[in-house]
Each structure stands twice: as structure tokens, then as C-alpha cells.
PDB file of N, CA and C in Angstrom:
ATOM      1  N   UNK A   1       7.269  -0.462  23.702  1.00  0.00           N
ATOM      2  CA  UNK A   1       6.782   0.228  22.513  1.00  0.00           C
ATOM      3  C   UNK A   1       6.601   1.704  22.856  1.00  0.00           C
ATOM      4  N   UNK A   2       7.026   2.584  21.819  1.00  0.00           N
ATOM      5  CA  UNK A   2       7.391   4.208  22.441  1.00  0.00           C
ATOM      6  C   UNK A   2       5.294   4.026  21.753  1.00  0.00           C
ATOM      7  N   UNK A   3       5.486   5.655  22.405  1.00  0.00           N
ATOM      8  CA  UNK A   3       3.685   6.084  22.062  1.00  0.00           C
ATOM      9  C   UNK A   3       3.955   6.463  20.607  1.00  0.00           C
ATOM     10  N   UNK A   4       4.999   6.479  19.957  1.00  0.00           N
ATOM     11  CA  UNK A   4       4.901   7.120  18.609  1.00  0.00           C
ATOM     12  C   UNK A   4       4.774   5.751  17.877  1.00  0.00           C
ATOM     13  N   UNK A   5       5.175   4.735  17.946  1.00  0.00           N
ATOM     14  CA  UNK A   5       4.952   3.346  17.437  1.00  0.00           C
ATOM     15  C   UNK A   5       3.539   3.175  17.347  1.00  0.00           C
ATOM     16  N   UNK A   6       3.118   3.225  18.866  1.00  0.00           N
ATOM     17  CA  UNK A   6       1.827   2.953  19.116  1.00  0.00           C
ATOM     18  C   UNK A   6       0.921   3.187  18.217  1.00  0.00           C
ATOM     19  N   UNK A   7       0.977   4.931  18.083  1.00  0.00           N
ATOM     20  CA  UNK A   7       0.319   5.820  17.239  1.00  0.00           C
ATOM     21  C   UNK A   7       0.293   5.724  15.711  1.00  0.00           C
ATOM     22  N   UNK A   8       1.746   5.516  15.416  1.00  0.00           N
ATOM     23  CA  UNK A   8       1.483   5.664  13.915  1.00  0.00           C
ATOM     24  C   UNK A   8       1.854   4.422  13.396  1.00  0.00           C
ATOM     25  N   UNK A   9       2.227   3.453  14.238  1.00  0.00           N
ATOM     26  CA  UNK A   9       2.404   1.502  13.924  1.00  0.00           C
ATOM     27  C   UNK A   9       3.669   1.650  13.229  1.00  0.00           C
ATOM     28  N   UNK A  10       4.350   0.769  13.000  1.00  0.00           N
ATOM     29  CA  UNK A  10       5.334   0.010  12.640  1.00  0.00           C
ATOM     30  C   UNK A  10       5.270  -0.156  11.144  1.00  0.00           C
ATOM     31  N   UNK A  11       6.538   0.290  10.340  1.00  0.00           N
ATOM     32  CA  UNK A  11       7.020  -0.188   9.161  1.00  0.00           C
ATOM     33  C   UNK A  11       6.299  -1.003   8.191  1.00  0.00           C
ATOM     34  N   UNK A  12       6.832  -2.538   9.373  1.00  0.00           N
ATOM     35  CA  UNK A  12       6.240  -3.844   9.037  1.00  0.00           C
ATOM     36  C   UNK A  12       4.093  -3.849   9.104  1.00  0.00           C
ATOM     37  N   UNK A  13       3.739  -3.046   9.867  1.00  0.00           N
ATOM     38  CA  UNK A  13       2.347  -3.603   9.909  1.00  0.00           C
ATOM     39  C   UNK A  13       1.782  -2.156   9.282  1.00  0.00           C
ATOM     40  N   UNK A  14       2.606  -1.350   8.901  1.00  0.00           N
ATOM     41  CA  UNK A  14       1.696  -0.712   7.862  1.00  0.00           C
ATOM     42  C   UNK A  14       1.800  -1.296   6.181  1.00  0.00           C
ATOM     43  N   UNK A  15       2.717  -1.658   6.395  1.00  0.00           N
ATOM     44  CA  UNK A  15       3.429  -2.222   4.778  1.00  0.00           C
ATOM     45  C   UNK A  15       2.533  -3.442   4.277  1.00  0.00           C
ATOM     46  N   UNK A  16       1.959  -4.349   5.231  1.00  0.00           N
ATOM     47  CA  UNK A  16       1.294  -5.606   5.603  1.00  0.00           C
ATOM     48  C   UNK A  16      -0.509  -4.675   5.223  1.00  0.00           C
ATOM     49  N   UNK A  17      -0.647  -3.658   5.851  1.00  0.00           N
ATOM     50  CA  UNK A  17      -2.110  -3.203   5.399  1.00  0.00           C
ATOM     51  C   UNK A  17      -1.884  -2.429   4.082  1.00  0.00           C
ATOM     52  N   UNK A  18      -0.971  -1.975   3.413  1.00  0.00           N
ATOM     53  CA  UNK A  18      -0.897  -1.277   2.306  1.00  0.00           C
ATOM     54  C   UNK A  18      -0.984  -2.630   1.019  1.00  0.00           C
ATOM     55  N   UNK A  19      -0.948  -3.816   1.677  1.00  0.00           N
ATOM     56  CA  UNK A  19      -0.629  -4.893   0.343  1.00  0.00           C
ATOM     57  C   UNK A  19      -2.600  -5.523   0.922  1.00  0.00           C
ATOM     58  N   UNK A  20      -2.602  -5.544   1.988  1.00  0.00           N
ATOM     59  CA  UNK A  20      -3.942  -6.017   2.396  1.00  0.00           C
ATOM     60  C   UNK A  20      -4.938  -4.936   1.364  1.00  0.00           C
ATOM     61  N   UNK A  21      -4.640  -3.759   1.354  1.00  0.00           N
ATOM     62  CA  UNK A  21      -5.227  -2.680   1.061  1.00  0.00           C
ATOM     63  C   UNK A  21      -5.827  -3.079  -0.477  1.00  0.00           C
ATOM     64  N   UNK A  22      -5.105  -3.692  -0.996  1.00  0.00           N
ATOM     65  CA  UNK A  22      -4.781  -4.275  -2.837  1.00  0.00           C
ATOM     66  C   UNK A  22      -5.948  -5.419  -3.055  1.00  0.00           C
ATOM     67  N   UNK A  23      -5.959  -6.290  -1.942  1.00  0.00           N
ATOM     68  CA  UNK A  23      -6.879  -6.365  -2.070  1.00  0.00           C
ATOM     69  C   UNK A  23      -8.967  -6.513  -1.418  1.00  0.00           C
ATOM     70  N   UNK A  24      -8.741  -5.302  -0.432  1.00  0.00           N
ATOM     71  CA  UNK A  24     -10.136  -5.081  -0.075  1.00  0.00           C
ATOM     72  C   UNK A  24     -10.221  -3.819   0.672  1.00  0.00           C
ATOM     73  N   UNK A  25     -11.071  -3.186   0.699  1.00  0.00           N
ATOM     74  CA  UNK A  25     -11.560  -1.918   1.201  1.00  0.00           C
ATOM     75  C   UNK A  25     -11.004  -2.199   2.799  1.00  0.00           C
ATOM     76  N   UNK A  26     -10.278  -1.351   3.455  1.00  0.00           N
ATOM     77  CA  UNK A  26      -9.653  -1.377   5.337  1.00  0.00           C
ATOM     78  C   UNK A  26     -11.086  -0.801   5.768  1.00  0.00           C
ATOM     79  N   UNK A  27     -11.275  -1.065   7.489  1.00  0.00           N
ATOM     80  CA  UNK A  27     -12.236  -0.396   7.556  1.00  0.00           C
ATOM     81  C   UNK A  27     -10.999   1.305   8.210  1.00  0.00           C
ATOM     82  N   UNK A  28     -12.060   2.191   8.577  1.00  0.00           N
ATOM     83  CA  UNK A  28     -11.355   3.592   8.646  1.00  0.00           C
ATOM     84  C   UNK A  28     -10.084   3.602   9.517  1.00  0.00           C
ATOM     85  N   UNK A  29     -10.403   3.148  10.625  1.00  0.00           N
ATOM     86  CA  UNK A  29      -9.429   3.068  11.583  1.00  0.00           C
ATOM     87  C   UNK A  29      -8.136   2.711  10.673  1.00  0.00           C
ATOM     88  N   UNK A  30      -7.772   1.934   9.987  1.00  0.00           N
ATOM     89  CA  UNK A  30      -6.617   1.759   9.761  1.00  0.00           C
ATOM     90  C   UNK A  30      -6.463   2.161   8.322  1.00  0.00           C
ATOM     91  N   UNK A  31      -7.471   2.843   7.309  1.00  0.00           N
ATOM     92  CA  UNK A  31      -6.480   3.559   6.839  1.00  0.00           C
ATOM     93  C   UNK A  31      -6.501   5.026   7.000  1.00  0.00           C
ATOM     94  N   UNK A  32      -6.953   5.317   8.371  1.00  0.00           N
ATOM     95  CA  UNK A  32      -6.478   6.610   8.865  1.00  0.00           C
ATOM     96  C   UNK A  32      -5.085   6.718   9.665  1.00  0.00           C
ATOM     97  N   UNK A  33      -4.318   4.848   9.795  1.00  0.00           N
ATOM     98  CA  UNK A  33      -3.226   4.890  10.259  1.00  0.00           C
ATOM     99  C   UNK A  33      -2.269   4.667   9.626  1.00  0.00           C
ATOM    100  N   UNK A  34      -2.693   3.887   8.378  1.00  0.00           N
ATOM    101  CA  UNK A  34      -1.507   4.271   7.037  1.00  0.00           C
ATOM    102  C   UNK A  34      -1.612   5.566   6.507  1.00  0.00           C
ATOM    103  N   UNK A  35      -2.562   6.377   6.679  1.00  0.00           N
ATOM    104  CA  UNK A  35      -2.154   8.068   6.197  1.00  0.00           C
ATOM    105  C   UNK A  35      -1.332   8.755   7.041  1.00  0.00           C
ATOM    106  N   UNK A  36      -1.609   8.264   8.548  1.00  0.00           N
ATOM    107  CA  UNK A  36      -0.893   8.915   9.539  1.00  0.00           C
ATOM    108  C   UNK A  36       0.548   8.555   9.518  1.00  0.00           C
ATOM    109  N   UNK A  37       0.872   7.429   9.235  1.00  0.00           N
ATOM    110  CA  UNK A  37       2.377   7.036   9.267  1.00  0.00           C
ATOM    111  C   UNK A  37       2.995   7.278   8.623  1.00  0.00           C
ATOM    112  N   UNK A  38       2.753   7.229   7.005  1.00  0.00           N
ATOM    113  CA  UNK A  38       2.810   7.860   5.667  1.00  0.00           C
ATOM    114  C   UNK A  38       3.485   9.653   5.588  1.00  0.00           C
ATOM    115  N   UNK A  39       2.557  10.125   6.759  1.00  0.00           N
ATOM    116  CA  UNK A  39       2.867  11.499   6.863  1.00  0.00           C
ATOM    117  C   UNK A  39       4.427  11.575   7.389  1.00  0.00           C
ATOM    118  N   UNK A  40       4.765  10.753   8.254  1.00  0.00           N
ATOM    119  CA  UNK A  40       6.113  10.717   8.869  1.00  0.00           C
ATOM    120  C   UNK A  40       7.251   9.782   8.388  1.00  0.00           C
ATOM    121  N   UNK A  41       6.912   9.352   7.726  1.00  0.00           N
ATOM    122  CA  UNK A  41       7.912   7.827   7.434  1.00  0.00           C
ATOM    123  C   UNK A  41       7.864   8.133   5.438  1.00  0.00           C
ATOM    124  N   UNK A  42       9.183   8.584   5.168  1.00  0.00           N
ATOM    125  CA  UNK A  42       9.108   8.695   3.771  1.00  0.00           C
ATOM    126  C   UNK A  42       9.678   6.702   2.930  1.00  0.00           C
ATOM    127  N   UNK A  43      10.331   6.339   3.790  1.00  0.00           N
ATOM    128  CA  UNK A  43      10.326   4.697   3.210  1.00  0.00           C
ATOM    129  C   UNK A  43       8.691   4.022   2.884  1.00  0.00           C
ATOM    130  N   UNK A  44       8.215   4.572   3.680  1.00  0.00           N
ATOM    131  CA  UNK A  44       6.618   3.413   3.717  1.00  0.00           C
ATOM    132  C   UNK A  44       6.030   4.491   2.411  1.00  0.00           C
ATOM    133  N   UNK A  45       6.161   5.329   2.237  1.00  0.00           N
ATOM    134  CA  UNK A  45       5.636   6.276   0.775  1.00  0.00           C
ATOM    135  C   UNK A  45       6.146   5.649  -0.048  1.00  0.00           C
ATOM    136  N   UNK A  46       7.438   5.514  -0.357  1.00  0.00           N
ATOM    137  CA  UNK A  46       8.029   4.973  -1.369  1.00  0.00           C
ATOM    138  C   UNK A  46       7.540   3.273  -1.739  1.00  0.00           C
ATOM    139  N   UNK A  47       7.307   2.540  -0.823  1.00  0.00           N
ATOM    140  CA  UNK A  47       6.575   1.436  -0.728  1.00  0.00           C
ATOM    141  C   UNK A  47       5.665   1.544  -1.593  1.00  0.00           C
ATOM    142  N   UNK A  48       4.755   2.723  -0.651  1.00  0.00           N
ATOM    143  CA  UNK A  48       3.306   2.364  -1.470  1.00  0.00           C
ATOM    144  C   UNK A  48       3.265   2.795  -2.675  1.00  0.00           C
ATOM    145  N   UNK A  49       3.924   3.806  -3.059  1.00  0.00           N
ATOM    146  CA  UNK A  49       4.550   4.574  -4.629  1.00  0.00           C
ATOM    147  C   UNK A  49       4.444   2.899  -5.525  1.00  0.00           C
ATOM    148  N   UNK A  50       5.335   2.279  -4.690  1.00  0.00           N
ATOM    149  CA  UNK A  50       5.873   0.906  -5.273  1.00  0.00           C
ATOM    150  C   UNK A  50       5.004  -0.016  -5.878  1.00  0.00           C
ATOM    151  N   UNK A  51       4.124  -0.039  -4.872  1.00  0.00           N
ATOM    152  CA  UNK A  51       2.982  -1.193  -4.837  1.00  0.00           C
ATOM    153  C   UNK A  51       2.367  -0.859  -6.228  1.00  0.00           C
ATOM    154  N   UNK A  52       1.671   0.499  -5.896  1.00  0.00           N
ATOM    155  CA  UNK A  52       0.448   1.214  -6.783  1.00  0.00           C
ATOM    156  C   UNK A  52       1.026   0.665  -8.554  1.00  0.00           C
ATOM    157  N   UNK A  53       2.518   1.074  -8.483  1.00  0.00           N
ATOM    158  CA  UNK A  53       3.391   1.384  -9.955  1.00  0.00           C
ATOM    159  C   UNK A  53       2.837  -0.256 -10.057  1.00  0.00           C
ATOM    160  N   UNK A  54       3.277  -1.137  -9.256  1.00  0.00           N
ATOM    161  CA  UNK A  54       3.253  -2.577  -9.683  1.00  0.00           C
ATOM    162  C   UNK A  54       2.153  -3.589 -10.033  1.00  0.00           C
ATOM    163  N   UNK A  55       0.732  -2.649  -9.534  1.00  0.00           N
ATOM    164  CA  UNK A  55      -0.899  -2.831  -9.647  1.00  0.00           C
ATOM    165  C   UNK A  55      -0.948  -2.341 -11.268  1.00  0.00           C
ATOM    166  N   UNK A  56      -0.394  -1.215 -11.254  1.00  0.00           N
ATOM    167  CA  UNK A  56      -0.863  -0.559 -12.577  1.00  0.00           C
ATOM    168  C   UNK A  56       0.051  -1.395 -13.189  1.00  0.00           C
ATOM    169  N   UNK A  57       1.410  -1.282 -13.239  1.00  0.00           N
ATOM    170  CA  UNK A  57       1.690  -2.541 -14.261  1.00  0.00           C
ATOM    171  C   UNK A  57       1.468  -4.077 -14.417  1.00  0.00           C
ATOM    172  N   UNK A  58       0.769  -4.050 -13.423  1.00  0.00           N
ATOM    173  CA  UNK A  58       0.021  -5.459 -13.978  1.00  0.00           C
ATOM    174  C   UNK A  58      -1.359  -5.506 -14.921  1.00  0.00           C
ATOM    175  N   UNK A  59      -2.132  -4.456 -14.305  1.00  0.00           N
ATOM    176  CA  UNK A  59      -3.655  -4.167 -15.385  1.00  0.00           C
ATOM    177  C   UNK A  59      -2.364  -3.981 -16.599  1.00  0.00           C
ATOM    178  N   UNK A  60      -1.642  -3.214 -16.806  1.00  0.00           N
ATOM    179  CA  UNK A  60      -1.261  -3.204 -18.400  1.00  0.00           C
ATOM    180  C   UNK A  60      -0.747  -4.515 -19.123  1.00  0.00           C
ATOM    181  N   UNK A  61      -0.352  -5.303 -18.919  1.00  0.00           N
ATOM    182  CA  UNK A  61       0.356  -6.266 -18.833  1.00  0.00           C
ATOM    183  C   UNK A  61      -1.167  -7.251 -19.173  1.00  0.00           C
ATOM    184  N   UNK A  62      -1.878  -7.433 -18.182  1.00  0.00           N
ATOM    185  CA  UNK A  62      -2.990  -8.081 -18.506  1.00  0.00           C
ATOM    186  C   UNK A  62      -4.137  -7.717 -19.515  1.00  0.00           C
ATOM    187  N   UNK A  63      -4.048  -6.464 -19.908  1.00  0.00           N
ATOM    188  CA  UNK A  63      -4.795  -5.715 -21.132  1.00  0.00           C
ATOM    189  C   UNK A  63      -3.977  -6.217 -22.303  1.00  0.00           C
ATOM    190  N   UNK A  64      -2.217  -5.861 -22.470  1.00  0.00           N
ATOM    191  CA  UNK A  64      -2.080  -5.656 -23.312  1.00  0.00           C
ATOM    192  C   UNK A  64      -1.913  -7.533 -24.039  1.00  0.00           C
ATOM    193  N   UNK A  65      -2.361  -8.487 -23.035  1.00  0.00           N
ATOM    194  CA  UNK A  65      -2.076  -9.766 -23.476  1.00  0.00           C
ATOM    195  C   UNK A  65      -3.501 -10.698 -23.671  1.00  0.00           C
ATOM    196  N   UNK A  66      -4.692  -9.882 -23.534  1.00  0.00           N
ATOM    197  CA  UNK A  66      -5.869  -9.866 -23.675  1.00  0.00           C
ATOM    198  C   UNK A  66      -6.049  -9.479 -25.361  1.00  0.00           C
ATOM    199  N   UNK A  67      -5.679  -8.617 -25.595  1.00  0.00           N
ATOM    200  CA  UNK A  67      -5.603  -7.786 -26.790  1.00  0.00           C
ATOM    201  C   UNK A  67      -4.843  -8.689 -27.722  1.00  0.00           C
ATOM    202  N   UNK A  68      -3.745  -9.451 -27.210  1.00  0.00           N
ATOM    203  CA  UNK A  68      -2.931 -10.049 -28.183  1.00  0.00           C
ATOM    204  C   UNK A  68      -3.575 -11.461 -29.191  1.00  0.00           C
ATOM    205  N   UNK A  69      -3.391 -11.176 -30.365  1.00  0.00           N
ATOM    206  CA  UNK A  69      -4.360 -12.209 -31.054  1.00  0.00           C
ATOM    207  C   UNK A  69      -3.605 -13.145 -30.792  1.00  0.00           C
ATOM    208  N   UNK A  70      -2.491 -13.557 -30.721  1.00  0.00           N
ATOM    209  CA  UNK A  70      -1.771 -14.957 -31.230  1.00  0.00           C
ATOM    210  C   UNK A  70      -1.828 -15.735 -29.331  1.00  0.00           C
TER     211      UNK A  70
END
């Protein structure tokens, strides 16, 4: 494992705390290492871009079928 792995973790185990993230507060340590990896790795941005879009379209989705009389 190079020290830059080390440092800013892997693809796979930041991608794994960005969905963990969805649902419960990380403690600091690690999400000071999904910001850090984030900074270097534009795929794992786009991920989390991903995730967030797919959270929010679910609250809408679940509002707008709450709302629905029939």
C-alpha cells in the first residue's frame, strides 16, 4: 500500500463511508478522510454528487406520494 492510499484510502472504502455517511453521523477522523480524498480523486466527487442527487430524489418522491390523495 503506497502512503498516498494510506492517507487518503481507497476508492472502494471511501465510497463505502460516503453511503455509511446516509445513514449516521462518521465520527471526525473519517470524514476528515472523505474530504481529504475528495480533494484528489474527482470520480469519488462525482459519486457523492450521485448519492446526495439520489437522497434528494427520494425525499421528493416520498413527499410527493404522501401528498397524493388516491
Amino acid at each position: 500500500m503506497s502512503a498516498m492510499t494510506w492517507l487518503l484510502g481507497t476508492c472502494r472504502e471511501v465510497s463505502a463511508l460516503v453511503l455509511r455517511a446516509e445513514d449516521r453521523r462518521l465520527p471526525l477522523k473519517q470524514r476528515l478522510a472523505i474530504r481529504l480524498h475528495l480533494m484528489a480523486c474527482d470520480n469519488c466527487v462525482r459519486f457523492t454528487r450521485q448519492v446526495a442527487l439520489m437522497r434528494q430524489a427520494s425525499a421528493t418522491w416520498r413527499r410527493y406520494s404522501e401528498s397524493d390523495p388516491s
